[in-house]
N, C-alpha and C. Protein backbone atom coordinates (compact mmCIF):
# COMPACT_ATOMS: atom_id res chain seq x y z
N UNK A 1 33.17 70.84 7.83
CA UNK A 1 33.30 69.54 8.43
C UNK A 1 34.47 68.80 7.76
N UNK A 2 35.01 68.41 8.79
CA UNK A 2 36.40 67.55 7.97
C UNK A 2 35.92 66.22 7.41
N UNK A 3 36.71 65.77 6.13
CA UNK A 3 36.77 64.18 5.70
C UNK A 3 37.69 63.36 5.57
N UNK A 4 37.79 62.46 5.17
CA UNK A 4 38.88 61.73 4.74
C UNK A 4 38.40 61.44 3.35
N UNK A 5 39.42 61.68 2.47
CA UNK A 5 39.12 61.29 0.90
C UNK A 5 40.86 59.70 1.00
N UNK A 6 39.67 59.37 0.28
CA UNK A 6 40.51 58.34 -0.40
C UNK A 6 41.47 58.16 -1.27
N UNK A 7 42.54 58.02 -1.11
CA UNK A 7 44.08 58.06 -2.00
C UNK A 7 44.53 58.99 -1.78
N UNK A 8 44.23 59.97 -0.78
CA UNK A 8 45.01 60.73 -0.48
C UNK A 8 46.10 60.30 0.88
N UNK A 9 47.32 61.21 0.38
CA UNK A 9 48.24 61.30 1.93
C UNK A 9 48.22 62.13 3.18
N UNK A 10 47.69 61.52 4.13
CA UNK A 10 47.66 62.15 5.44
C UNK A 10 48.73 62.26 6.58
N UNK A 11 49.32 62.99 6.97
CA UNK A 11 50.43 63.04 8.01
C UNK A 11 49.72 62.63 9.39
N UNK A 12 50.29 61.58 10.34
CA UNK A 12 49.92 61.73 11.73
C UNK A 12 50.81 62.56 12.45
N UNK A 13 50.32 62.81 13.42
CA UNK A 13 50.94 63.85 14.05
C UNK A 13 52.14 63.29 15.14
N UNK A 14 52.51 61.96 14.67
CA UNK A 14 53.88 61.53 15.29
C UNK A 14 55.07 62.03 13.88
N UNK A 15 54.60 62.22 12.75
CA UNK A 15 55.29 62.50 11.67
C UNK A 15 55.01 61.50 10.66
N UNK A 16 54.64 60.23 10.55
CA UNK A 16 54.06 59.19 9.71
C UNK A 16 52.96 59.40 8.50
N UNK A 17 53.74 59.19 7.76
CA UNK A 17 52.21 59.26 6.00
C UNK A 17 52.04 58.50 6.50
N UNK A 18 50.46 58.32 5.91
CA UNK A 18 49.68 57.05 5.83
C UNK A 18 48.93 57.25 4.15
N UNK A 19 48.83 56.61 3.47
CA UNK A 19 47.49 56.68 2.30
C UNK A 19 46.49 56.13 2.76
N UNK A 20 45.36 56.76 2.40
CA UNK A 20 43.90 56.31 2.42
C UNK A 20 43.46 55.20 1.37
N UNK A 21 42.95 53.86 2.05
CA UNK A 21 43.14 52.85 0.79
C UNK A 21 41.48 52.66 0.65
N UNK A 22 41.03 53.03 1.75
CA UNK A 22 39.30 53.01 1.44
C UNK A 22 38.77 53.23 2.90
N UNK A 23 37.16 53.58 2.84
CA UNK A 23 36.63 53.55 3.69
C UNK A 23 36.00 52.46 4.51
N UNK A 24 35.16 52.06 5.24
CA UNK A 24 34.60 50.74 5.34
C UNK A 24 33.50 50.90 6.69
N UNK A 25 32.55 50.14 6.72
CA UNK A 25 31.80 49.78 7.57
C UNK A 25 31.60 48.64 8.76
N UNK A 26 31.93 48.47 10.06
CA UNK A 26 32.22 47.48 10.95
C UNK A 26 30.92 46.65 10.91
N UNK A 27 30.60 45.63 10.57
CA UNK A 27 29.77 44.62 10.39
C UNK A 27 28.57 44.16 11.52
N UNK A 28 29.17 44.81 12.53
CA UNK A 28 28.81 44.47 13.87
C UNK A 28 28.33 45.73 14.67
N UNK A 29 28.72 46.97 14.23
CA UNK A 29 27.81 47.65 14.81
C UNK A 29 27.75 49.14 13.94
N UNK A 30 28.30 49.20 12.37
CA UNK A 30 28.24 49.46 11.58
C UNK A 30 29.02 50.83 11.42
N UNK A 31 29.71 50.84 12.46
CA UNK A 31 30.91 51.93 12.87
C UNK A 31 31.55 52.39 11.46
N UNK A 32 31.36 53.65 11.03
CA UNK A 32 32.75 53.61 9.63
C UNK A 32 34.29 53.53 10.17
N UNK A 33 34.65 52.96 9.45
CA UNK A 33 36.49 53.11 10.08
C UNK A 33 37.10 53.66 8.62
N UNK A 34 38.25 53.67 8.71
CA UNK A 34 39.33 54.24 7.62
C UNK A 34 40.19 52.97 8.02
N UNK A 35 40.54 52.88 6.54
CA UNK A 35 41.67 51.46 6.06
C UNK A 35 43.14 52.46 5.69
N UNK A 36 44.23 52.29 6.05
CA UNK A 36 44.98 53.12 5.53
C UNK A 36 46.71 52.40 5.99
N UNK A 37 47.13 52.86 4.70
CA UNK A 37 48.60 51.87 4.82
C UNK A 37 49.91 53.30 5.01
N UNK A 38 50.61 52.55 5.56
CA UNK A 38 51.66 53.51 5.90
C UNK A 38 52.84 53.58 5.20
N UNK A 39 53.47 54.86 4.81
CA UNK A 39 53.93 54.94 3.49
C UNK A 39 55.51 54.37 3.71
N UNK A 40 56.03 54.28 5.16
CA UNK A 40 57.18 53.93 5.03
C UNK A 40 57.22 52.31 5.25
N UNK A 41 56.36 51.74 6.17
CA UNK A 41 56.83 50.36 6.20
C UNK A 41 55.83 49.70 5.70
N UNK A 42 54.51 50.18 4.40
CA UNK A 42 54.14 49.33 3.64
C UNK A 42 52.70 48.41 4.58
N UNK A 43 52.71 48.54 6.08
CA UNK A 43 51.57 48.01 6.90
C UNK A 43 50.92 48.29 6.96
N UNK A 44 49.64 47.68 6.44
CA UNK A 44 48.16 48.40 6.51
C UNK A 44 47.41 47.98 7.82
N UNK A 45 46.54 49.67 8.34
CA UNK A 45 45.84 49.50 9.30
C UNK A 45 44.52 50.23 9.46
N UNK A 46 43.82 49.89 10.09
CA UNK A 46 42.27 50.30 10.39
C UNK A 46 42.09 51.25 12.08
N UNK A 47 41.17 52.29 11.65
CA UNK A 47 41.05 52.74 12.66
C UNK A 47 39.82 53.27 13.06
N UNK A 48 39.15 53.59 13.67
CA UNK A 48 37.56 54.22 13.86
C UNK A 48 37.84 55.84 13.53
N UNK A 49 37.33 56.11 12.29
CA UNK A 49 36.88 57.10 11.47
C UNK A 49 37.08 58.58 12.59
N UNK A 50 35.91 58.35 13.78
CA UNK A 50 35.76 59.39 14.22
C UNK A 50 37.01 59.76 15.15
N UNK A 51 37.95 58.73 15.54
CA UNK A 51 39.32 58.72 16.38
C UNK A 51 40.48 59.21 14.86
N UNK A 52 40.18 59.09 13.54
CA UNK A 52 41.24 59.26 12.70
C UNK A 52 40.99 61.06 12.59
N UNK A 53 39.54 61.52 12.75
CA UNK A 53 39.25 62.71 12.10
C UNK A 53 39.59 63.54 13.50
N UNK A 54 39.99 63.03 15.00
CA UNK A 54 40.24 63.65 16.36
C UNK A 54 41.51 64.64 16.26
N UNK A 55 41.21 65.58 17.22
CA UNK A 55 41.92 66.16 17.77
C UNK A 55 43.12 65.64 18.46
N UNK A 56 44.26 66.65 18.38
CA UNK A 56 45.59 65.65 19.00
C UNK A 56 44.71 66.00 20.97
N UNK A 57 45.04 65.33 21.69
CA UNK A 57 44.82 65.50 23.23
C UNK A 57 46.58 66.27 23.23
N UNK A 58 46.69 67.56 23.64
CA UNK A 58 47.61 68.45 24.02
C UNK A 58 47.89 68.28 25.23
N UNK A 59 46.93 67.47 26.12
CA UNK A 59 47.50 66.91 27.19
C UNK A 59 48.76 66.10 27.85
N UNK A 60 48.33 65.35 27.26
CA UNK A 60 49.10 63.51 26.62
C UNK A 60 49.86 64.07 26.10
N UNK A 61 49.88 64.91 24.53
CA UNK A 61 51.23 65.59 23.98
C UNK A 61 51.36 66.77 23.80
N UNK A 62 52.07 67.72 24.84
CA UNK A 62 51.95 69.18 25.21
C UNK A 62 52.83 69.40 24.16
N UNK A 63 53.93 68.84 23.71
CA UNK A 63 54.88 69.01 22.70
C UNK A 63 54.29 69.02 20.91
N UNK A 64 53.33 68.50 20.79
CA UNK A 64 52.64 68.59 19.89
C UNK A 64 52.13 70.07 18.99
N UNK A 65 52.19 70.32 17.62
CA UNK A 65 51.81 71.55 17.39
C UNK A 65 50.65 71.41 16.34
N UNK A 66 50.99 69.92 15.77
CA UNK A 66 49.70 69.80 14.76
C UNK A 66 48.45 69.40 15.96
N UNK A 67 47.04 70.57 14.92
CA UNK A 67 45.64 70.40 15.55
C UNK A 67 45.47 69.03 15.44
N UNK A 68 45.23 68.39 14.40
CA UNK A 68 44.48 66.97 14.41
C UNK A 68 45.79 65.79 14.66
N UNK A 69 44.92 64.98 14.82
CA UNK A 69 45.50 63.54 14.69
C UNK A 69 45.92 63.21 13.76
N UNK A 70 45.34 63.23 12.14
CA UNK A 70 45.55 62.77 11.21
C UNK A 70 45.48 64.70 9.97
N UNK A 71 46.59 64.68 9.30
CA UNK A 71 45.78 65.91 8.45
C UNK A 71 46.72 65.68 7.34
N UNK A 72 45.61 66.01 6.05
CA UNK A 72 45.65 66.16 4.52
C UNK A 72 47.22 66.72 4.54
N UNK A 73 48.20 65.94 3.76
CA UNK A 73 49.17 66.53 2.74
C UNK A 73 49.23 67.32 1.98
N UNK A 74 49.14 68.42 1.50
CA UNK A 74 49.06 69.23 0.40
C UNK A 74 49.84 68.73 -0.61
């Protein structure tokens, strides 16, 4: 099962790091999301956990070669 660890660097699959700055819980319907800032312009953003840990849609981007949406840096 995949995760997201925290402080680590993740590539999106447009080419963008992001760091993992923490996890978190939506207040309102208790959704986990991922908090995570982006390594080139410094903007931090939030996203729903289970859309960060998704599959790219090869549809939408046939040009695409990375599996996920979001994946671990080595």
């Amino acid at each position: 099962m995949r995760e997201v660890r925290v402080g680590q660097v993740y590539k999106h699959f447009k080419g963008n790091l992001v760091e993992i700055l923490l996890l978190a819980k939506d207040s309102e319907d208790l959704s986990e999301k991922v908090v995570y800032k982006h390594l080139d312009t410094g903007e931090t953003w939030v996203r729903d956990k289970e859309m960060f840990l998704s599959k790219v849609d090869n549809e939408k981007y046939p040009e695409v070669t990375q599996e996920y949406r979001f994946e671990l840096v080595d």
